[in-house]
Every structure is written in C-alpha cells, then in structure tokens.
N, C-alpha and C. Protein backbone atom coordinates (compact mmCIF):
# COMPACT_ATOMS: atom_id res chain seq x y z
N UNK A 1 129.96 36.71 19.21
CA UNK A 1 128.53 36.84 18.96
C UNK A 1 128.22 36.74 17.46
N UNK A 2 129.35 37.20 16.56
CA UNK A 2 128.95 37.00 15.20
C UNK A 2 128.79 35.72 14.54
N UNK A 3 129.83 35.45 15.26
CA UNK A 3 130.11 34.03 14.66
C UNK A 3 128.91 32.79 15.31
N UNK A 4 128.36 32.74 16.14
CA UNK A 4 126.96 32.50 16.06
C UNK A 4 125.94 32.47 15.84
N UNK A 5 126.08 33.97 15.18
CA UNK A 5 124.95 34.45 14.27
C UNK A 5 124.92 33.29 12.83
N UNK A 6 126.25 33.82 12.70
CA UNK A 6 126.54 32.94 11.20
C UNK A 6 126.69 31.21 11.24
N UNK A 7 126.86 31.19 12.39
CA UNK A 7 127.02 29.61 12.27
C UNK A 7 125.20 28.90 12.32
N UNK A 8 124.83 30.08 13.22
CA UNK A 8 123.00 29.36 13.12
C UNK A 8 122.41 29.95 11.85
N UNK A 9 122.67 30.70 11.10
CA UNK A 9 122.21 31.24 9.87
C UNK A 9 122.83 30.28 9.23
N UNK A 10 123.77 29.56 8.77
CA UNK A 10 124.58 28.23 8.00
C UNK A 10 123.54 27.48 8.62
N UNK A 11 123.45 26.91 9.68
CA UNK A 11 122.43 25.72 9.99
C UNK A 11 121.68 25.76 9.63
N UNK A 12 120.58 26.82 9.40
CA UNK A 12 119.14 27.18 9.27
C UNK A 12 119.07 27.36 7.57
N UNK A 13 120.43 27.74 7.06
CA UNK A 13 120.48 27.46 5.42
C UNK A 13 120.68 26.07 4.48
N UNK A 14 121.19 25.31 5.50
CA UNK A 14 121.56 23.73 5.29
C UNK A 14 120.53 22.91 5.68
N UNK A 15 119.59 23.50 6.73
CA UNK A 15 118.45 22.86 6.53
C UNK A 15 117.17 22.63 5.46
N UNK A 16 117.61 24.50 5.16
CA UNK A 16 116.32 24.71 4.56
C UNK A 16 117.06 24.03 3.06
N UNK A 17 118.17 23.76 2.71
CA UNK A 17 118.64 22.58 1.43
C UNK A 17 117.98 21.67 1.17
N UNK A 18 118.40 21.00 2.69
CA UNK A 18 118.02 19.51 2.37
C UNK A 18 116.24 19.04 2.54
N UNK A 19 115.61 19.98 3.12
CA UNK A 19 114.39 20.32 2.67
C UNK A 19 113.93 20.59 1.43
N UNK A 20 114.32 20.95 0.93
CA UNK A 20 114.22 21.01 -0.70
C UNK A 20 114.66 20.25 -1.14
N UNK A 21 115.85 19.54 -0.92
CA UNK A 21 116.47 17.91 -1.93
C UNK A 21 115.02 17.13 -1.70
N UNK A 22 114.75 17.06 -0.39
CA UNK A 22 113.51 16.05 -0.17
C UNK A 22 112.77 16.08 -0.62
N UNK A 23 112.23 16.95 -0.90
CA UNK A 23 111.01 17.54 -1.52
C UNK A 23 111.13 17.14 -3.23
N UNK A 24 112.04 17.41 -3.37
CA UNK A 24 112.56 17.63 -5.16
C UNK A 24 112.43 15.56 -5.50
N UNK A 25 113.14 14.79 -4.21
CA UNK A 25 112.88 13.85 -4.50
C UNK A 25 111.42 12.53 -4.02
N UNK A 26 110.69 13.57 -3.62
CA UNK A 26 109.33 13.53 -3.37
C UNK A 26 108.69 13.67 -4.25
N UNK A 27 108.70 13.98 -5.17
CA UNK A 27 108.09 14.71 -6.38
C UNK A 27 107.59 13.45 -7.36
N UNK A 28 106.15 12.65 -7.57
CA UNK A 28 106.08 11.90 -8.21
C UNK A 28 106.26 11.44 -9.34
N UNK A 29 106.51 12.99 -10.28
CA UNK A 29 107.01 12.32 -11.27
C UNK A 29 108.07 12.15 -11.64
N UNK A 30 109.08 11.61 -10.92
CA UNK A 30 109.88 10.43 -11.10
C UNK A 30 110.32 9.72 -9.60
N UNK A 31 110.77 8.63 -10.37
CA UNK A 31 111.45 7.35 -9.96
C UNK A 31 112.71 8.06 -9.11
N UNK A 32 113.59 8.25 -10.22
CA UNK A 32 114.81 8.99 -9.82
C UNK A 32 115.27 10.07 -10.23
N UNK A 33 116.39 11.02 -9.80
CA UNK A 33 116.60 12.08 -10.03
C UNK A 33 118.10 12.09 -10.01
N UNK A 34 118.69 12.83 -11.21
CA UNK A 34 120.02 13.05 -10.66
C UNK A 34 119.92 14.32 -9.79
N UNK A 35 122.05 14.70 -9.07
CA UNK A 35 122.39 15.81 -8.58
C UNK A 35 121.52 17.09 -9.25
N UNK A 36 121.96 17.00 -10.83
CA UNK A 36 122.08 18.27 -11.50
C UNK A 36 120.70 18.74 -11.21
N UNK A 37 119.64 17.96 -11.96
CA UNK A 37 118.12 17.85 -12.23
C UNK A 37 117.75 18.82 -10.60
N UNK A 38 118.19 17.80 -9.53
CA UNK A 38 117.24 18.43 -8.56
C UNK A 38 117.77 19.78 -8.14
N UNK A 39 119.09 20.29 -8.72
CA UNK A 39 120.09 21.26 -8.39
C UNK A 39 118.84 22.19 -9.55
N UNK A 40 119.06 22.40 -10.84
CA UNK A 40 118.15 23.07 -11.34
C UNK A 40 116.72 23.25 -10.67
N UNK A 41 115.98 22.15 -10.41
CA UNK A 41 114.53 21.96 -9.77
C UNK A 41 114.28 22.75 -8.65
N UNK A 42 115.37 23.04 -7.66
CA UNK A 42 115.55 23.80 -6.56
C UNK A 42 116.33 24.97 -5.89
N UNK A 43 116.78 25.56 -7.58
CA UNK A 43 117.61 26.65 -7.37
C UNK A 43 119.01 26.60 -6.52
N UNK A 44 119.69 25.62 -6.55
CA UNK A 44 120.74 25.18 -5.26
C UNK A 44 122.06 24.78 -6.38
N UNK A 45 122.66 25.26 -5.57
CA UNK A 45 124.10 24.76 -5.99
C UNK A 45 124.49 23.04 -6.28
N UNK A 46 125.23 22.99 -7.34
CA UNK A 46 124.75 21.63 -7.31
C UNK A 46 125.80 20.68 -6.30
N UNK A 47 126.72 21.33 -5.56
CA UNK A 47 127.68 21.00 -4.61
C UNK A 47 126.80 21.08 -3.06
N UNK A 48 126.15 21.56 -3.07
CA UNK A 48 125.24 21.66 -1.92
C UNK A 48 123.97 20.55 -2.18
N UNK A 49 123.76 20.33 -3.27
CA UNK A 49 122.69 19.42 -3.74
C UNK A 49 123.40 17.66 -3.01
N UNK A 50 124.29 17.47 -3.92
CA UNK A 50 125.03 16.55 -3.50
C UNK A 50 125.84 16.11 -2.53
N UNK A 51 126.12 17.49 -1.59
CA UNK A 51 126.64 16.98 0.26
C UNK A 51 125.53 16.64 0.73
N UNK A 52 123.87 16.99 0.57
CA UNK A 52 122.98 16.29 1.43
C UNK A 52 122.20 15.11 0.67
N UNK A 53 122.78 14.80 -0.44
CA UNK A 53 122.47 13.20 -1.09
C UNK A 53 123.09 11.94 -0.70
N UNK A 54 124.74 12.76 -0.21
CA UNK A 54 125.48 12.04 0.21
C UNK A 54 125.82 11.43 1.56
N UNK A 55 124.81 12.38 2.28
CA UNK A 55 124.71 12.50 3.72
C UNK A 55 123.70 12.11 4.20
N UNK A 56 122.23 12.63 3.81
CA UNK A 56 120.87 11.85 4.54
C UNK A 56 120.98 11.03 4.04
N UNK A 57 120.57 9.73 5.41
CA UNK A 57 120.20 8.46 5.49
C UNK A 57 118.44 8.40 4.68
N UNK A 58 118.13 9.03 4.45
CA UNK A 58 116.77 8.82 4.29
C UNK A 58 117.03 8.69 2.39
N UNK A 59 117.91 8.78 1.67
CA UNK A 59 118.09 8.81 0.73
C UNK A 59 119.14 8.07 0.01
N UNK A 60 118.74 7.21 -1.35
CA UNK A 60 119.28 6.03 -1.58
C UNK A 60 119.72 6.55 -2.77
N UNK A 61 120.95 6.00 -3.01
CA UNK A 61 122.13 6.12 -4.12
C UNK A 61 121.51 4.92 -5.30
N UNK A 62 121.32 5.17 -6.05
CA UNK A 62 120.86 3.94 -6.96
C UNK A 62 121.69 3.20 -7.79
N UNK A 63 121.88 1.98 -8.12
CA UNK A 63 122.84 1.16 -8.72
C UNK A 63 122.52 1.39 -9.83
N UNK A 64 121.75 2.04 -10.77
CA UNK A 64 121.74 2.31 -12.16
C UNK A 64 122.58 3.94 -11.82
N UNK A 65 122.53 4.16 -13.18
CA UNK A 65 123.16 5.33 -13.63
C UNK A 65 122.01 6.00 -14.85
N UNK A 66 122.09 7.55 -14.96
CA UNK A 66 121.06 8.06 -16.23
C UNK A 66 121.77 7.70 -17.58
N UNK A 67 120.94 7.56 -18.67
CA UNK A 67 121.39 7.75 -19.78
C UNK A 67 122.51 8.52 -20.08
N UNK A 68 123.00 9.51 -19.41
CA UNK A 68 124.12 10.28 -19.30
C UNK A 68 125.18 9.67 -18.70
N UNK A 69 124.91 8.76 -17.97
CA UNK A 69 126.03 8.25 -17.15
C UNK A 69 126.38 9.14 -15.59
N UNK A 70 124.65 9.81 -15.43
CA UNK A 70 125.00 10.37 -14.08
C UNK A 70 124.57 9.48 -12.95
N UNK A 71 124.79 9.89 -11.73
CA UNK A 71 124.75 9.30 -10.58
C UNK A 71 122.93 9.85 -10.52
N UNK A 72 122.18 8.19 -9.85
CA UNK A 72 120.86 8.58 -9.73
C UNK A 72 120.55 8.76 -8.28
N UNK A 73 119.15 9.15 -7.43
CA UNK A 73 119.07 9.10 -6.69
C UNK A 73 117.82 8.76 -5.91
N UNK A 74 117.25 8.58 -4.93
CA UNK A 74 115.46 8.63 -4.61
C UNK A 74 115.90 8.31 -3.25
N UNK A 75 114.62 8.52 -2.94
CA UNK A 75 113.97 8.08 -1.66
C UNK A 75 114.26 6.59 -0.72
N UNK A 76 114.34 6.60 0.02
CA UNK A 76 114.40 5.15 0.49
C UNK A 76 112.87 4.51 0.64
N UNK A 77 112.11 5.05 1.24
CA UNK A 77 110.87 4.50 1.36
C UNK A 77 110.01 4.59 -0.15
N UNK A 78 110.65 5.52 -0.96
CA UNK A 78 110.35 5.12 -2.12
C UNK A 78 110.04 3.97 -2.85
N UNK A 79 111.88 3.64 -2.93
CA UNK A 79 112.29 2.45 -3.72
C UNK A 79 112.63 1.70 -2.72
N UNK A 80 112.87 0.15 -2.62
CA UNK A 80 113.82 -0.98 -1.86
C UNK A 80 114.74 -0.99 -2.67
N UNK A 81 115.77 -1.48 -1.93
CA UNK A 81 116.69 -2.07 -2.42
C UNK A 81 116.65 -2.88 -3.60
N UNK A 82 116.16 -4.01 -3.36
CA UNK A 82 115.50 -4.83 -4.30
C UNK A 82 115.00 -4.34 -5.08
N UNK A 83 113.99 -3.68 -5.34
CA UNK A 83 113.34 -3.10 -6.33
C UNK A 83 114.33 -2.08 -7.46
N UNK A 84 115.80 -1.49 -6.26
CA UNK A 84 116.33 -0.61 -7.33
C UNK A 84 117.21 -1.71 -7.83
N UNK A 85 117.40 -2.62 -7.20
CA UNK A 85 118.59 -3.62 -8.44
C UNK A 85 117.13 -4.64 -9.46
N UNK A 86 116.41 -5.30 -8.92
CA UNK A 86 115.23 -5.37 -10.49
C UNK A 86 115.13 -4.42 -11.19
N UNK A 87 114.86 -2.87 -11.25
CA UNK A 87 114.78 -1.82 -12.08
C UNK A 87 116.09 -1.69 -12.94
N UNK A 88 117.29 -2.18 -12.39
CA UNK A 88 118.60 -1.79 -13.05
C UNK A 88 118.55 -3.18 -14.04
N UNK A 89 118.19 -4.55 -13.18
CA UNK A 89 118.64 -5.64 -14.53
C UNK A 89 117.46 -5.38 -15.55
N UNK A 90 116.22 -5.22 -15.28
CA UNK A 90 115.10 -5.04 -16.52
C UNK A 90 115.87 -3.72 -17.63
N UNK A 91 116.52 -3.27 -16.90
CA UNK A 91 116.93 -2.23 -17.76
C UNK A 91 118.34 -2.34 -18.55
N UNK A 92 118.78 -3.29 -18.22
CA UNK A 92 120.08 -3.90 -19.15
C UNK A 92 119.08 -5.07 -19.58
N UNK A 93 118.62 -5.49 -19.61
CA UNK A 93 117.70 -6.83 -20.16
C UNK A 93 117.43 -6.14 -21.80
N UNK A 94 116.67 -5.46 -21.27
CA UNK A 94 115.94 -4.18 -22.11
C UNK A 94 117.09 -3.81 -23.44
N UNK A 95 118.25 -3.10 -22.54
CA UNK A 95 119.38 -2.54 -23.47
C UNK A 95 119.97 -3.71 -24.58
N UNK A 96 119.74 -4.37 -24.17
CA UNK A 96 120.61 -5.85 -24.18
C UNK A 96 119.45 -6.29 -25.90
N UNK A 97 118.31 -6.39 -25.53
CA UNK A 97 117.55 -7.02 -25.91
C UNK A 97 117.03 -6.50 -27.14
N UNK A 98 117.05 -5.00 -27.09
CA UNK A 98 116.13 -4.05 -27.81
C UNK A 98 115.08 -3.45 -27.30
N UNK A 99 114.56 -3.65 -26.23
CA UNK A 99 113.25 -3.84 -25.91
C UNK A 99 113.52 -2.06 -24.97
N UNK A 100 112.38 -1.47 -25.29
CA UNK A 100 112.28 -0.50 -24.78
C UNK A 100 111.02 0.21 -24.04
C-alpha cells in the first residue's frame, strides 16, 4: 500500500515538472531556453529539468547552442525545424561576418 502511495505521489510530482518545463518554455520572452535557465525559472532540479526535455515529444532540441556552449531548447509548435536551422545559419553568418 505504501509503495503506491509513493509511486502515485512520484507520478503526480513528474507531472507537475514537466508542467512547469512547459510553461517555462511557453514563456514569450524567449525563443529558447537552456536546461539551467528553466531549472532556475522553475525551482527544479536541473536533472529533472532535463529528463523531461529529453523525453516530451512536444519539445525540440535546437541545433544551435547558447553563447555558453549550452544545449538550447523550445517548443515545437513554437519553432520548425526549418526555422531552427535558418536561426542557427543567420547566426554563424552573423558570427562570421561581424554583424550583430
């Protein structure tokens, strides 16, 4: 009996996570977000941040990287595909170029 308790209290805590990743990457002002960012933004571990980045389908891994060299992230209905690889070459264009 306990261990049901705790296993639906884990479910009902892993939900209420990735409810908040969503949310954090809902958030208009920005494009993208790293792990850490939305880990601060939402009080969450940042290992728990990143098993449900890595896991919902509803959320896209981005082919750029931050100025830091972290892993980015957003929305799918956000961004396309397309749109996140144009955002990545304008942005080596950019690096490349000077242009900021």
């Amino acid at each position: 009996m306990k261990y049901q308790k705790a296993k639906t209290s884990s479910n009902r805590s892993s939900e209420e996570v990735k409810a908040k990743v969503i949310k954090a990457l809902e958030d208009n002002r920005w494009d993208y977000r790293t792990a850490e960012g939305i880990s601060k933004a939402v009080s969450v571990r940042v290992d728990l941040v990143k098993g449900v980045l890595n896991s919902d389908k509803r959320i896209r891994h981005s082919v750029m990287k931050s100025k830091s060299g972290k892993d980015l992230y957003t929305l799918k209905r956000r961004r396309s595909a397309l749109r996140d690889f144009y955002t990545a070459f304008r942005a080596m264009n950019a690096e490349k170029l000077g242009d900021s």
